[in-house]
PDB file of N, CA and C in Angstrom:
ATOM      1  N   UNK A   1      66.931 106.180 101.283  1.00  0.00           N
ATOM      2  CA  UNK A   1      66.079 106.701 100.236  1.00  0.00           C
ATOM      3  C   UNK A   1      66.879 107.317  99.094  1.00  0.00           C
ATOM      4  N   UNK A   2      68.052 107.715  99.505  1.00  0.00           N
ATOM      5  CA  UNK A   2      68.932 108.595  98.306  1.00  0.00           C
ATOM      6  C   UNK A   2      69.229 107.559  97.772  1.00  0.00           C
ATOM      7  N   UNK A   3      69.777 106.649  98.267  1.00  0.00           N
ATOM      8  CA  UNK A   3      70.301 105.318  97.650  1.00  0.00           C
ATOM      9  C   UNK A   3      69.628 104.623  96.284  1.00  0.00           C
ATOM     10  N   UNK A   4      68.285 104.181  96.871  1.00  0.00           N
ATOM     11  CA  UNK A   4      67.079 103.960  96.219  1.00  0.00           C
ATOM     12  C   UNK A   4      66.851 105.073  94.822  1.00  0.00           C
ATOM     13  N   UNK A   5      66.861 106.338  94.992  1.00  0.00           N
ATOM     14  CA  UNK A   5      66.752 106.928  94.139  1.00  0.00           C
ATOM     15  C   UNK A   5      67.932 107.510  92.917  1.00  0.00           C
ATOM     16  N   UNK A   6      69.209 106.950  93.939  1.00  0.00           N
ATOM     17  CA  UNK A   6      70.574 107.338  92.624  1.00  0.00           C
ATOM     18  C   UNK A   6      70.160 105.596  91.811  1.00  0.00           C
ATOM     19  N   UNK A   7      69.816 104.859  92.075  1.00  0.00           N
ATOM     20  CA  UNK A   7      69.590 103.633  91.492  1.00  0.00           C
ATOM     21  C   UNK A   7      68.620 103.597  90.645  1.00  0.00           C
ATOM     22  N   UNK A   8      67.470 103.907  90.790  1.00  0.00           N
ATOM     23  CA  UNK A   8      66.213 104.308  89.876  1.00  0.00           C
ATOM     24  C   UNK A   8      66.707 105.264  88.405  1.00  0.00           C
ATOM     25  N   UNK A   9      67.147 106.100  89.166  1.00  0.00           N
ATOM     26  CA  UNK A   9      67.772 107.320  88.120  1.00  0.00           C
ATOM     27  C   UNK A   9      69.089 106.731  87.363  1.00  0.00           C
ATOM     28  N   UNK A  10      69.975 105.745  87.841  1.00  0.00           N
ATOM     29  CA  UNK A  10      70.926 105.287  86.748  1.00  0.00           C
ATOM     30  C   UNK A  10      69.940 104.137  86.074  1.00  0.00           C
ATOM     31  N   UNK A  11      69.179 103.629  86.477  1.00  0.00           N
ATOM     32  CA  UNK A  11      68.775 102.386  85.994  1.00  0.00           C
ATOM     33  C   UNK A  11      67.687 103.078  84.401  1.00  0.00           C
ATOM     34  N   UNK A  12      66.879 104.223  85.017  1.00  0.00           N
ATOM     35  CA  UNK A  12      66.420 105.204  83.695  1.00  0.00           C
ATOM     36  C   UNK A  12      67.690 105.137  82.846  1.00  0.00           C
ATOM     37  N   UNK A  13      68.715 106.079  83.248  1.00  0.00           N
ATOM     38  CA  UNK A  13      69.778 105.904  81.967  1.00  0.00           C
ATOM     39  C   UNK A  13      70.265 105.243  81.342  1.00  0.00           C
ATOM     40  N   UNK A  14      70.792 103.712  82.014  1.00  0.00           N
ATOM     41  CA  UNK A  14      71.255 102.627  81.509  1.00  0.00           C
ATOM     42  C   UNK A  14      70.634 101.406  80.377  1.00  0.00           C
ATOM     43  N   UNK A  15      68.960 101.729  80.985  1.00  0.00           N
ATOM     44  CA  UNK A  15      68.302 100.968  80.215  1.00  0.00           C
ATOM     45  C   UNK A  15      67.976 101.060  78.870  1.00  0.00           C
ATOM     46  N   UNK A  16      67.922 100.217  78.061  1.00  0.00           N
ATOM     47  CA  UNK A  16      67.888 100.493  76.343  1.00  0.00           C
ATOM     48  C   UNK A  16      68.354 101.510  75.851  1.00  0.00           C
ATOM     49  N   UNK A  17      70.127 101.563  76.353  1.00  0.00           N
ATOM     50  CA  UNK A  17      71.018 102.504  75.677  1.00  0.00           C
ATOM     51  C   UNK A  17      70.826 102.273  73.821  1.00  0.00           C
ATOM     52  N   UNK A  18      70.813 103.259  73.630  1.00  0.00           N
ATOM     53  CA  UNK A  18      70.844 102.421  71.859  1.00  0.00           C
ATOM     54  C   UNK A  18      72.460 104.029  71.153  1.00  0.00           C
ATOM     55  N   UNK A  19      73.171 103.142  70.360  1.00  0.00           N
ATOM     56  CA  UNK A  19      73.653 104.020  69.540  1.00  0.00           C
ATOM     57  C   UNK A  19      73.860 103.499  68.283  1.00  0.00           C
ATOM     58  N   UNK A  20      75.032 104.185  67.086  1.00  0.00           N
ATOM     59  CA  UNK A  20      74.951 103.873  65.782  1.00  0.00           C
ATOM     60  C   UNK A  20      76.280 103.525  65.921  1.00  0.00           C
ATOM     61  N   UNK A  21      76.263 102.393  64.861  1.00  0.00           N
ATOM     62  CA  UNK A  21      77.724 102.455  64.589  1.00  0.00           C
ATOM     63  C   UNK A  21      77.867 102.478  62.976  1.00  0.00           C
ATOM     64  N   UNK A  22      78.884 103.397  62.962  1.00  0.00           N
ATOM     65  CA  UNK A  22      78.870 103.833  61.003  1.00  0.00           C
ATOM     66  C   UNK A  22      80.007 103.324  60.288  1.00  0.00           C
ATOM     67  N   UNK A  23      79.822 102.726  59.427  1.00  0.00           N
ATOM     68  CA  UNK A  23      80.952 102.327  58.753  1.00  0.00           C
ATOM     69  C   UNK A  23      80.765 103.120  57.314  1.00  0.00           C
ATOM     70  N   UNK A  24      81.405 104.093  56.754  1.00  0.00           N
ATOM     71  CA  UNK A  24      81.359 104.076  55.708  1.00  0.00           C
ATOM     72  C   UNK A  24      80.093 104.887  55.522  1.00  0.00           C
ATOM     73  N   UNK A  25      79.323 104.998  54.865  1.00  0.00           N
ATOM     74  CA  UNK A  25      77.847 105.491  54.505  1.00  0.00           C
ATOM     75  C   UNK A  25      76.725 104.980  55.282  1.00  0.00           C
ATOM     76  N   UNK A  26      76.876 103.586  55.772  1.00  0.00           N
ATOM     77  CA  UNK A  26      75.891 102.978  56.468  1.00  0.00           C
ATOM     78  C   UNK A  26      76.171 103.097  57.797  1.00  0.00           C
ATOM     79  N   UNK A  27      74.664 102.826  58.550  1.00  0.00           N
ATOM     80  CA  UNK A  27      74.524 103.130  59.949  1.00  0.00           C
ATOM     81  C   UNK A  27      74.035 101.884  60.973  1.00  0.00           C
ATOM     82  N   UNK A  28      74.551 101.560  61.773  1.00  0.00           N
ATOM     83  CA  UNK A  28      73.825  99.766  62.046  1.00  0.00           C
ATOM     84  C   UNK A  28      73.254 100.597  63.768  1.00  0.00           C
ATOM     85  N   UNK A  29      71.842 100.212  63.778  1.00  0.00           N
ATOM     86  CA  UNK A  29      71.576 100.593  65.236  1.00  0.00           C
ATOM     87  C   UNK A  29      72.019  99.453  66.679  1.00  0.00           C
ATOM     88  N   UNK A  30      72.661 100.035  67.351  1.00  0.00           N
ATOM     89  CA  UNK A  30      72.754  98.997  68.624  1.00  0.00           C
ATOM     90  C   UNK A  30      72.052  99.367  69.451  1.00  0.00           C
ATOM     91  N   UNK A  31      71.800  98.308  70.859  1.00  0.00           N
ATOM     92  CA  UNK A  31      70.553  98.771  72.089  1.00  0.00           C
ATOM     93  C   UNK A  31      71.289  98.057  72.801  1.00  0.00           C
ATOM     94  N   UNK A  32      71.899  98.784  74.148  1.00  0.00           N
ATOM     95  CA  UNK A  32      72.384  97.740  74.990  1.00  0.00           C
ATOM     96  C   UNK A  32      71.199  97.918  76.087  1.00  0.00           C
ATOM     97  N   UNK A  33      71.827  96.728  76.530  1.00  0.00           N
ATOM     98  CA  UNK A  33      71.001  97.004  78.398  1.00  0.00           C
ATOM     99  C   UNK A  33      71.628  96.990  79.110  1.00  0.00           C
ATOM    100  N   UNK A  34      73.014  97.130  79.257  1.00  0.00           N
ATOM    101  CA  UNK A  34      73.639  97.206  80.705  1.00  0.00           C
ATOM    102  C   UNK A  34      74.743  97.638  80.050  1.00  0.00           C
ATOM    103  N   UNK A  35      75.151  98.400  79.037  1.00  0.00           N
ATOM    104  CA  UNK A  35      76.230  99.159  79.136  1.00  0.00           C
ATOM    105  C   UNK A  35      75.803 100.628  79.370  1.00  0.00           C
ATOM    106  N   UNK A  36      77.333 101.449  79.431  1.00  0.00           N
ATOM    107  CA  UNK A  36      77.444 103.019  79.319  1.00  0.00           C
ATOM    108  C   UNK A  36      78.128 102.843  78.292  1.00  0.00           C
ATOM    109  N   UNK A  37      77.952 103.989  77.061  1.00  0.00           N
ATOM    110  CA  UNK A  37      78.953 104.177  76.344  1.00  0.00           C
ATOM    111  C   UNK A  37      80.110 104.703  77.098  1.00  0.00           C
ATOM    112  N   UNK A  38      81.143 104.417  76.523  1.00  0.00           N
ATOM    113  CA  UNK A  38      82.819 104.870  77.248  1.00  0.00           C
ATOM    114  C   UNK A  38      83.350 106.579  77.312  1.00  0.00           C
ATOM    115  N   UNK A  39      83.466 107.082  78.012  1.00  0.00           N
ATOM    116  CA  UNK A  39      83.729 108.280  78.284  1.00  0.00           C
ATOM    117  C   UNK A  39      82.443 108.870  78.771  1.00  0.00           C
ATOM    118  N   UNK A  40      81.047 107.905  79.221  1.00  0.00           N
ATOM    119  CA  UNK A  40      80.338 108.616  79.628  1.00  0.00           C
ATOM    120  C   UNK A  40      80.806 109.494  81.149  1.00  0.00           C
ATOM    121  N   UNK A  41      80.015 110.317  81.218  1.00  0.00           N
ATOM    122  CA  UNK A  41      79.897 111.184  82.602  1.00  0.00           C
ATOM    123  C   UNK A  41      79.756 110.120  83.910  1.00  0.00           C
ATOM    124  N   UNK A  42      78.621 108.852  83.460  1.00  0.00           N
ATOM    125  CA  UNK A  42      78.750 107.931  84.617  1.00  0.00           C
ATOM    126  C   UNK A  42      80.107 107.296  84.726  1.00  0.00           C
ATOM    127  N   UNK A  43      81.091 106.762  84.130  1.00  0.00           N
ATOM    128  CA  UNK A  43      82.303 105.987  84.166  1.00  0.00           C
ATOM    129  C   UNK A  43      82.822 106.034  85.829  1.00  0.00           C
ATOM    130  N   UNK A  44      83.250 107.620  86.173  1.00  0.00           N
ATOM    131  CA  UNK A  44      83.684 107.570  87.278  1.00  0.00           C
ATOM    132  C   UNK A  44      83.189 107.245  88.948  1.00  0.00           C
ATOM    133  N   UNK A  45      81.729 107.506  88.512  1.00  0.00           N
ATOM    134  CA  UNK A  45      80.943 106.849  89.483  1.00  0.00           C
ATOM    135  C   UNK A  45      80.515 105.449  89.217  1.00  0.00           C
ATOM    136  N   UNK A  46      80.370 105.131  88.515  1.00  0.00           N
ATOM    137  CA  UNK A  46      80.366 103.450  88.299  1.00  0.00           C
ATOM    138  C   UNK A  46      81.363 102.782  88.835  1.00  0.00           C
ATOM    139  N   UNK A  47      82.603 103.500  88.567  1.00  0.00           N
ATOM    140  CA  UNK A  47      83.748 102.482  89.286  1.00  0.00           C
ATOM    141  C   UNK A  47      83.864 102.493  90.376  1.00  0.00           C
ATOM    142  N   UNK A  48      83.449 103.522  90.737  1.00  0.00           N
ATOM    143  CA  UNK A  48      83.319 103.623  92.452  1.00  0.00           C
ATOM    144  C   UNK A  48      82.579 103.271  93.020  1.00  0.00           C
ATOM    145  N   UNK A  49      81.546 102.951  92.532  1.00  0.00           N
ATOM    146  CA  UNK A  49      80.264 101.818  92.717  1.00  0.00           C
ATOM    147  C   UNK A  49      80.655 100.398  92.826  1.00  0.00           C
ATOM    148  N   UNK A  50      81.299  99.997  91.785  1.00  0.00           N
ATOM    149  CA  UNK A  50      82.099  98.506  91.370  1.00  0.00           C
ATOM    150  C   UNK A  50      82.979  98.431  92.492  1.00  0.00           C
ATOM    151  N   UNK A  51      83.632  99.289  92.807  1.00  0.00           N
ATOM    152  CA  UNK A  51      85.058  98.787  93.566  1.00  0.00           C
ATOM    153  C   UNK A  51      85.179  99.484  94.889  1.00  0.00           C
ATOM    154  N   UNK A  52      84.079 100.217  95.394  1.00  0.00           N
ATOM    155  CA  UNK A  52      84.042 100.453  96.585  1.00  0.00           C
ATOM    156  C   UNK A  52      84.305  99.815  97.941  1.00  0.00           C
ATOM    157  N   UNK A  53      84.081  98.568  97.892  1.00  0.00           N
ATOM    158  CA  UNK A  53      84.387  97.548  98.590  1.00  0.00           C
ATOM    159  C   UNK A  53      84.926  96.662  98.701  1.00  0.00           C
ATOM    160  N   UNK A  54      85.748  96.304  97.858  1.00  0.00           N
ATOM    161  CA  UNK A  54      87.357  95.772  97.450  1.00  0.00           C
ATOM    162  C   UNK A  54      88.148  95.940  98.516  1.00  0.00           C
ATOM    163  N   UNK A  55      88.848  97.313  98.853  1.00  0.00           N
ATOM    164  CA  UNK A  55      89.195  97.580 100.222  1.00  0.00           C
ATOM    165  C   UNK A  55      89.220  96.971 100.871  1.00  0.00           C
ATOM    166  N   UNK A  56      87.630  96.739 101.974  1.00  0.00           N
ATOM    167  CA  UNK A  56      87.500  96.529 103.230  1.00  0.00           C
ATOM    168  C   UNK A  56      86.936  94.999 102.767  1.00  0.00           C
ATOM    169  N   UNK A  57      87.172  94.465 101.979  1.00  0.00           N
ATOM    170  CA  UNK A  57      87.194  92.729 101.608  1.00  0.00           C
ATOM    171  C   UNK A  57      89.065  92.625 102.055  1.00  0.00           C
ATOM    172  N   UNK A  58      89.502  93.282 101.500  1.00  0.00           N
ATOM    173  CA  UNK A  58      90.975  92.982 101.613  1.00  0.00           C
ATOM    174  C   UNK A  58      91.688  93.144 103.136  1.00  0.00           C
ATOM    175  N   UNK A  59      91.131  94.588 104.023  1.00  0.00           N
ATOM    176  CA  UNK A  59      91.521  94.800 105.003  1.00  0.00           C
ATOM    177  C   UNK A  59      90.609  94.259 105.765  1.00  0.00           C
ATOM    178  N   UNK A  60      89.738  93.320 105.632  1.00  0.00           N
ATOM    179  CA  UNK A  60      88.848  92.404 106.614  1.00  0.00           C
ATOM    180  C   UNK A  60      89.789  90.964 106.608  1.00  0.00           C
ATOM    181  N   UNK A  61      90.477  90.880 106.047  1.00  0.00           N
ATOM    182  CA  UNK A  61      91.940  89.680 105.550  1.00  0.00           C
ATOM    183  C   UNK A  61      92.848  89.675 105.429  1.00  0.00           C
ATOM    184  N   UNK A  62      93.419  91.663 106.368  1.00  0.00           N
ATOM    185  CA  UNK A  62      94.727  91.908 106.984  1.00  0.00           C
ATOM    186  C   UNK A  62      95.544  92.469 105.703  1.00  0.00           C
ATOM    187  N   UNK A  63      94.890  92.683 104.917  1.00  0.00           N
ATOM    188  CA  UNK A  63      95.872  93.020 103.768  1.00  0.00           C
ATOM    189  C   UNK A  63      95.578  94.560 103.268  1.00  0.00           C
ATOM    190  N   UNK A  64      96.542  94.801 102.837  1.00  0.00           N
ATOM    191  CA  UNK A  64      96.530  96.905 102.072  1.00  0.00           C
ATOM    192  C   UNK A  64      96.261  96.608 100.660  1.00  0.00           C
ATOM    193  N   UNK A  65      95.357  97.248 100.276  1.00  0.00           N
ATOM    194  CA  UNK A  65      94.799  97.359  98.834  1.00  0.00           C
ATOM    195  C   UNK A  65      95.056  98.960  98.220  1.00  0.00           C
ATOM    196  N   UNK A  66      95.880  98.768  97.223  1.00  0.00           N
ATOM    197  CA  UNK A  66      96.243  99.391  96.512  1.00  0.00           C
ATOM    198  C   UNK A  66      95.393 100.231  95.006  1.00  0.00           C
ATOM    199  N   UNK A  67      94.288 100.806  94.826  1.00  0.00           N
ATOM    200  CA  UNK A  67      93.843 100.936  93.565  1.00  0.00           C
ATOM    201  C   UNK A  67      94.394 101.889  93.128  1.00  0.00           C
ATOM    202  N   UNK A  68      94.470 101.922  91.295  1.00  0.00           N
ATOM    203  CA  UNK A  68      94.821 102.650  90.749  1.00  0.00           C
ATOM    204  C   UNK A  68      94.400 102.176  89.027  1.00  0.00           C
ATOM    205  N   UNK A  69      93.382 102.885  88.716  1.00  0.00           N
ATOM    206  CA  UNK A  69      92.673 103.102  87.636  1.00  0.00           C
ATOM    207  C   UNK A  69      92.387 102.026  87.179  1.00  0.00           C
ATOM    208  N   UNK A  70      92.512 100.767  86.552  1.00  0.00           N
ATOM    209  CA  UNK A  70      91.859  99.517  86.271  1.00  0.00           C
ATOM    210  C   UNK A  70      92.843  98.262  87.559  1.00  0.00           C
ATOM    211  N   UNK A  71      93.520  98.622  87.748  1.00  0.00           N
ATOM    212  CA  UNK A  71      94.640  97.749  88.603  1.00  0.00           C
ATOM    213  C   UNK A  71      94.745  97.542  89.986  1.00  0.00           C
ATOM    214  N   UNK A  72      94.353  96.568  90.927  1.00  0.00           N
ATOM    215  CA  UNK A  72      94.365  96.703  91.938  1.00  0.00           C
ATOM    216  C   UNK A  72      95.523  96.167  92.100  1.00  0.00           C
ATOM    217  N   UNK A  73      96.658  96.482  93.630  1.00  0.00           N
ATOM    218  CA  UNK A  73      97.304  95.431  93.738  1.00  0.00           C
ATOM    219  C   UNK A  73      97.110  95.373  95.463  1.00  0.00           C
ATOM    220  N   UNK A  74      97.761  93.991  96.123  1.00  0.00           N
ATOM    221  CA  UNK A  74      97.554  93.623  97.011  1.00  0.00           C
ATOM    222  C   UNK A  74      98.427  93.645  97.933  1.00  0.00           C
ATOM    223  N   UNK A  75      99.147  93.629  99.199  1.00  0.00           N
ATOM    224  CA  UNK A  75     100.212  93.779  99.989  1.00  0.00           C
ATOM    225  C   UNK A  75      99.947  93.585 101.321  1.00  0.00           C
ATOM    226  N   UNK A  76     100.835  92.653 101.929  1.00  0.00           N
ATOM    227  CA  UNK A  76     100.819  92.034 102.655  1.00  0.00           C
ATOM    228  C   UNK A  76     102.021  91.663 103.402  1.00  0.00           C
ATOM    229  N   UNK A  77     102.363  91.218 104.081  1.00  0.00           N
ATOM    230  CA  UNK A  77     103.444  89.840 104.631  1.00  0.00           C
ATOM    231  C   UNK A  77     103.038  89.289 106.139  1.00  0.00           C
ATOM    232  N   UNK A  78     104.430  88.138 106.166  1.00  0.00           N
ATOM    233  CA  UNK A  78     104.580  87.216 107.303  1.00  0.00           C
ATOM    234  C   UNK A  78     105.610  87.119 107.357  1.00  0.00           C
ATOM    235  N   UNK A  79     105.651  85.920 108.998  1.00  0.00           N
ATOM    236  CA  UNK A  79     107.023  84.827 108.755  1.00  0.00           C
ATOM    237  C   UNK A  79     107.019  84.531 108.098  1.00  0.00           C
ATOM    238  N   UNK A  80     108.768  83.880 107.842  1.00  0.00           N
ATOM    239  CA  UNK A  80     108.310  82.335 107.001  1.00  0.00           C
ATOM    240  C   UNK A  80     107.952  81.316 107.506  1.00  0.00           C
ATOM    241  N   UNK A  81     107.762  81.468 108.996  1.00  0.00           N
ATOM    242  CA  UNK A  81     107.174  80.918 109.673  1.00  0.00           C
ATOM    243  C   UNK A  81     105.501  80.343 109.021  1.00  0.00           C
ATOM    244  N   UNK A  82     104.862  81.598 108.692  1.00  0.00           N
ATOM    245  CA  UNK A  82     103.221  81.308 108.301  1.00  0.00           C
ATOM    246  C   UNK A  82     103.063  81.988 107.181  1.00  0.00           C
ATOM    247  N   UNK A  83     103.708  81.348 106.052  1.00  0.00           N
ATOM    248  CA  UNK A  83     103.435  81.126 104.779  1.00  0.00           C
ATOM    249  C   UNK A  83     102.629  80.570 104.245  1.00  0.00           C
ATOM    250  N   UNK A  84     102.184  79.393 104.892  1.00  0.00           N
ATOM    251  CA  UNK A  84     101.111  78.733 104.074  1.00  0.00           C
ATOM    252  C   UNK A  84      99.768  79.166 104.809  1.00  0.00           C
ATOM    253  N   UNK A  85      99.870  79.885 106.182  1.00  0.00           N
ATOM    254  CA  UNK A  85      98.396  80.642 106.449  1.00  0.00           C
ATOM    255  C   UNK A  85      98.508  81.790 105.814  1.00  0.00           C
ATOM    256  N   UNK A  86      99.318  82.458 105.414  1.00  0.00           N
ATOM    257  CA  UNK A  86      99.112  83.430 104.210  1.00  0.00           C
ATOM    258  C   UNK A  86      98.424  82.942 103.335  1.00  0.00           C
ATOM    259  N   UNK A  87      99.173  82.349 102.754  1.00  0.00           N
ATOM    260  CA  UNK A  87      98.450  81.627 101.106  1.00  0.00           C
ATOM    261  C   UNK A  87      97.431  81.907 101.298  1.00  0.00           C
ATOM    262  N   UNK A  88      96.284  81.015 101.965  1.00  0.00           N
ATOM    263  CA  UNK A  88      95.326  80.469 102.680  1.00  0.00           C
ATOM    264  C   UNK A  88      94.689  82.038 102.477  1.00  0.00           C
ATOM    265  N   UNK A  89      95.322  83.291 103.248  1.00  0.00           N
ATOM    266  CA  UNK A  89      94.157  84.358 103.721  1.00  0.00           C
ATOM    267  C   UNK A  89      94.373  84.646 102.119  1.00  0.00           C
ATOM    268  N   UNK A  90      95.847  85.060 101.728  1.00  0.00           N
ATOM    269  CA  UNK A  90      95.300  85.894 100.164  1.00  0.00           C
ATOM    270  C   UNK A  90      94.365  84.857  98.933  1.00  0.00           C
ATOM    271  N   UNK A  91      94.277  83.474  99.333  1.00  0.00           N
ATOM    272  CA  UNK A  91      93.286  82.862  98.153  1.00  0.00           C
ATOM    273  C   UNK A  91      92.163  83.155  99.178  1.00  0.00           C
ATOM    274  N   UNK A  92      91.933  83.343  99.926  1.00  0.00           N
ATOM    275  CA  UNK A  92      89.900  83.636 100.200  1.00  0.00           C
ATOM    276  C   UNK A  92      90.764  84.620 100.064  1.00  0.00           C
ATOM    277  N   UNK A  93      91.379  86.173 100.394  1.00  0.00           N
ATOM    278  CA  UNK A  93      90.835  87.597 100.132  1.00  0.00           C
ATOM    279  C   UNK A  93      90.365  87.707  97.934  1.00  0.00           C
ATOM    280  N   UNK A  94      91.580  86.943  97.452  1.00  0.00           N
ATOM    281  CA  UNK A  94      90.562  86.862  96.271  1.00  0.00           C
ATOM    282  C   UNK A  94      89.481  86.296  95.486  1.00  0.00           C
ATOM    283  N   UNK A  95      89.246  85.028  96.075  1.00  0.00           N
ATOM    284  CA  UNK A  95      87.705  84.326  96.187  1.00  0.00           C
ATOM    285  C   UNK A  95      86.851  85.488  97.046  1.00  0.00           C
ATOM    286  N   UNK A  96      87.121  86.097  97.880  1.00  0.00           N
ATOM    287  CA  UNK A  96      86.060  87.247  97.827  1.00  0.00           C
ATOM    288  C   UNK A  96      85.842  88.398  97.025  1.00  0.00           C
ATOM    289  N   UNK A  97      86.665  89.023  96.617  1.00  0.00           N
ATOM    290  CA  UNK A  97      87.001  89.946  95.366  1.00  0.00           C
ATOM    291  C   UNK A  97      86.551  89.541  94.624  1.00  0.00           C
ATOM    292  N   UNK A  98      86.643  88.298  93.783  1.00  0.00           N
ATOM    293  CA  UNK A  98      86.064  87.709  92.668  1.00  0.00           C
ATOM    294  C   UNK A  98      84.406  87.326  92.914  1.00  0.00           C
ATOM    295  N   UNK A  99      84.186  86.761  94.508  1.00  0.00           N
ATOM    296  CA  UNK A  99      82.764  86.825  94.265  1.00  0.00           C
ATOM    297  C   UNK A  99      81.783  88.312  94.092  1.00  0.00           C
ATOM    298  N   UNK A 100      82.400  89.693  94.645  1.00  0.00           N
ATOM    299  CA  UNK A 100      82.138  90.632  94.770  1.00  0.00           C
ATOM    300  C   UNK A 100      81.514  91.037  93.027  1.00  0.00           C
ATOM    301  N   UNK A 101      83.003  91.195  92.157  1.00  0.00           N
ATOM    302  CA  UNK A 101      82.855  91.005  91.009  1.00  0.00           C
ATOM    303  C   UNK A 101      82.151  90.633  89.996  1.00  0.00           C
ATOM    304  N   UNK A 102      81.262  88.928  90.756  1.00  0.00           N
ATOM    305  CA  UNK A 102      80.355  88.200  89.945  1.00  0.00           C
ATOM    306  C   UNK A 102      79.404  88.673  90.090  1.00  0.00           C
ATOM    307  N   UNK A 103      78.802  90.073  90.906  1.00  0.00           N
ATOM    308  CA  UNK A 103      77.903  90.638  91.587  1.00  0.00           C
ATOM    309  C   UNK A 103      77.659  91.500  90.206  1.00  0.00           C
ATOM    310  N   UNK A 104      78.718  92.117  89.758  1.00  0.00           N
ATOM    311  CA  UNK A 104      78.084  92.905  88.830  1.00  0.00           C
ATOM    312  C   UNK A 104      79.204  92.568  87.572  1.00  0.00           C
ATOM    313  N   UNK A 105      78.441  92.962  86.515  1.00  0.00           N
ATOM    314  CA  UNK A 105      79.171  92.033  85.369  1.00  0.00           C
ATOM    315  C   UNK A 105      79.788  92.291  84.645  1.00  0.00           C
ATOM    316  N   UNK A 106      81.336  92.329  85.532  1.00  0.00           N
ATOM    317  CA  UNK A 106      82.769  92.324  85.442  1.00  0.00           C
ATOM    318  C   UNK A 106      83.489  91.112  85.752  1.00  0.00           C
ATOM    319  N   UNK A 107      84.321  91.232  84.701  1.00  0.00           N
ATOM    320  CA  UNK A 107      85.591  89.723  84.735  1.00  0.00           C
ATOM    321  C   UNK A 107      86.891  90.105  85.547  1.00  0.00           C
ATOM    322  N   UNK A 108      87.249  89.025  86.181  1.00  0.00           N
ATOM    323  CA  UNK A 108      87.983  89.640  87.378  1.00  0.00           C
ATOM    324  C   UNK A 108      89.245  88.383  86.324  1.00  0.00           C
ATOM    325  N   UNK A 109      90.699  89.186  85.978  1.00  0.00           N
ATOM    326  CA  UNK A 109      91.654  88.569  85.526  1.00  0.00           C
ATOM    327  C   UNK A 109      92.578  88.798  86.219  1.00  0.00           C
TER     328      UNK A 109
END
């Protein structure tokens, strides 16, 4: 139910954000629908929303996930014995990351 209701209550805020943008003397109105302006108060909980589960996508595929502010990185090893079943786990651990990603609408580079 808390769940349900931190969702209701961002979805009030998020919806038909509108601000100005001024150039000069003039004022042009914008309306988003799915942004925050930047430095909002939500930022830090959003990302933790976004990337909460990155992690345990990665350590469900044997690997240590590293975050740190826009940057994830990934870590791992083997033999050289099983190199190419590596490969193999780190392209699905990031075909899952990336499908995670397509979930909410962020570009995964």
């Amino acid at each position: 139910m808390v769940w349900v209701a931190l969702c209701v209550e961002l979805q009030s805020y998020l919806h038909g954000r509108s601000q100005y943008v001024r150039r000069y003397t003039l004022r042009y109105p914008r309306t988003w629908w799915t942004c925050v302006p930047q430095g909002s108060v939500l930022d830090p909980i959003l990302f933790i929303l976004y990337t909460a589960d990155i992690v345990s996508l990665g350590e469900q595929r044997g690997f240590r996930l590293h975050l740190y502010a826009d940057d994830t990185q990934v870590y791992g090893s083997c033999r050289s014995s099983a190199v190419t079943n590596f490969q193999l786990l780190l392209s699905a651990c990031v075909d899952d990351v990336t499908a995670l990603l397509g979930y909410w609408p962020i570009v995964c580079s």
